[in-house]
C-alpha atoms as a PDB file:
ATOM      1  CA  UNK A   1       7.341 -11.820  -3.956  1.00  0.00           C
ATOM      2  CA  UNK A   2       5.252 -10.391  -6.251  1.00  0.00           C
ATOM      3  CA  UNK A   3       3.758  -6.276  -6.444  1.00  0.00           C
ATOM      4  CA  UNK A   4       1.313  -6.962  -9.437  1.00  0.00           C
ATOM      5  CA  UNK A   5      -1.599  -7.403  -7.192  1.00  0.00           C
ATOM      6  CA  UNK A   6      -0.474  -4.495  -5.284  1.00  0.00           C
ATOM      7  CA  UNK A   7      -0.328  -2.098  -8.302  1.00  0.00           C
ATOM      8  CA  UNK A   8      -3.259  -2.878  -9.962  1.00  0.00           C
ATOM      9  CA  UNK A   9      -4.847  -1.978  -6.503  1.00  0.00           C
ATOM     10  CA  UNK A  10      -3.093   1.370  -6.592  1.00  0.00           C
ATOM     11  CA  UNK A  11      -3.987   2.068 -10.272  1.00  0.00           C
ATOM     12  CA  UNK A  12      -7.156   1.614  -9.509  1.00  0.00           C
ATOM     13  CA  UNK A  13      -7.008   4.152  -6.627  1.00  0.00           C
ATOM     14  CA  UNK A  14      -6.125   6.943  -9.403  1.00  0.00           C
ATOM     15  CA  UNK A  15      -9.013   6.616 -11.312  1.00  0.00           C
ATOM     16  CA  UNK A  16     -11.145   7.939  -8.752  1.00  0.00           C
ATOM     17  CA  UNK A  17     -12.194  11.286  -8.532  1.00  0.00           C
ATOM     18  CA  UNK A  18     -10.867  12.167  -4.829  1.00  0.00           C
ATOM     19  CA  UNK A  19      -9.026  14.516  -3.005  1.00  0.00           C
ATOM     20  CA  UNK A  20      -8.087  12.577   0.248  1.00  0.00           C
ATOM     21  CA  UNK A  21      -7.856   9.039   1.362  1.00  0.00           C
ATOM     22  CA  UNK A  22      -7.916   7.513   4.742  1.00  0.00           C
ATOM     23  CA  UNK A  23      -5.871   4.499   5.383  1.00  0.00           C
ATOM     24  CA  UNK A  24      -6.797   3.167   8.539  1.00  0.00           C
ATOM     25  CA  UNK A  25      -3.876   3.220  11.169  1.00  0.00           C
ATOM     26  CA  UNK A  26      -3.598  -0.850  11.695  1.00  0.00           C
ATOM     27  CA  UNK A  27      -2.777  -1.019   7.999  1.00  0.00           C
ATOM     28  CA  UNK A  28      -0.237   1.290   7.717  1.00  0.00           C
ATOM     29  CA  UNK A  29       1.692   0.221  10.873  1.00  0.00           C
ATOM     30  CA  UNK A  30       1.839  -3.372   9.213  1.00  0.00           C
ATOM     31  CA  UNK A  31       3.287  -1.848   6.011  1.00  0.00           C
ATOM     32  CA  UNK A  32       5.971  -0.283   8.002  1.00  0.00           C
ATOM     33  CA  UNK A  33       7.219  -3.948   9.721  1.00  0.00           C
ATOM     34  CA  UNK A  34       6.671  -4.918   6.431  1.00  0.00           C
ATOM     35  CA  UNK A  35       9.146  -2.540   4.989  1.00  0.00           C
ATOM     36  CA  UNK A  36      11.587  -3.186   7.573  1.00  0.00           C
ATOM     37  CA  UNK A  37      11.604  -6.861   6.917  1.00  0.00           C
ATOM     38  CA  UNK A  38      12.021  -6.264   2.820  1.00  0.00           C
ATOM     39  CA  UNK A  39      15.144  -3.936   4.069  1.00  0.00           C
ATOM     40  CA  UNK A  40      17.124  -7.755   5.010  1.00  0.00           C
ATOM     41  CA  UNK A  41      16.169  -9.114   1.679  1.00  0.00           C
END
């Protein structure tokens, strides 16, 4: 598995000049059955 992807994403994500971000709802409910899968691993 590999997070590279992932964090340039989220690096990205602090160069922006904001103050709140919406994540929509389906997306964070996969990241959570994702997390819980990773836990077995």
């Amino acid at each position: 598995m590999t997070l590279a992807p992932a964090y340039s994403s989220l690096s990205y994500l602090q160069k922006l000049d904001v103050d709140t971000l919406k994540i929509d709802k389906s997306f964070v409910d996969t990241l959570e059955y994702r997390a819980a899968d990773a836990a077995h691993y």
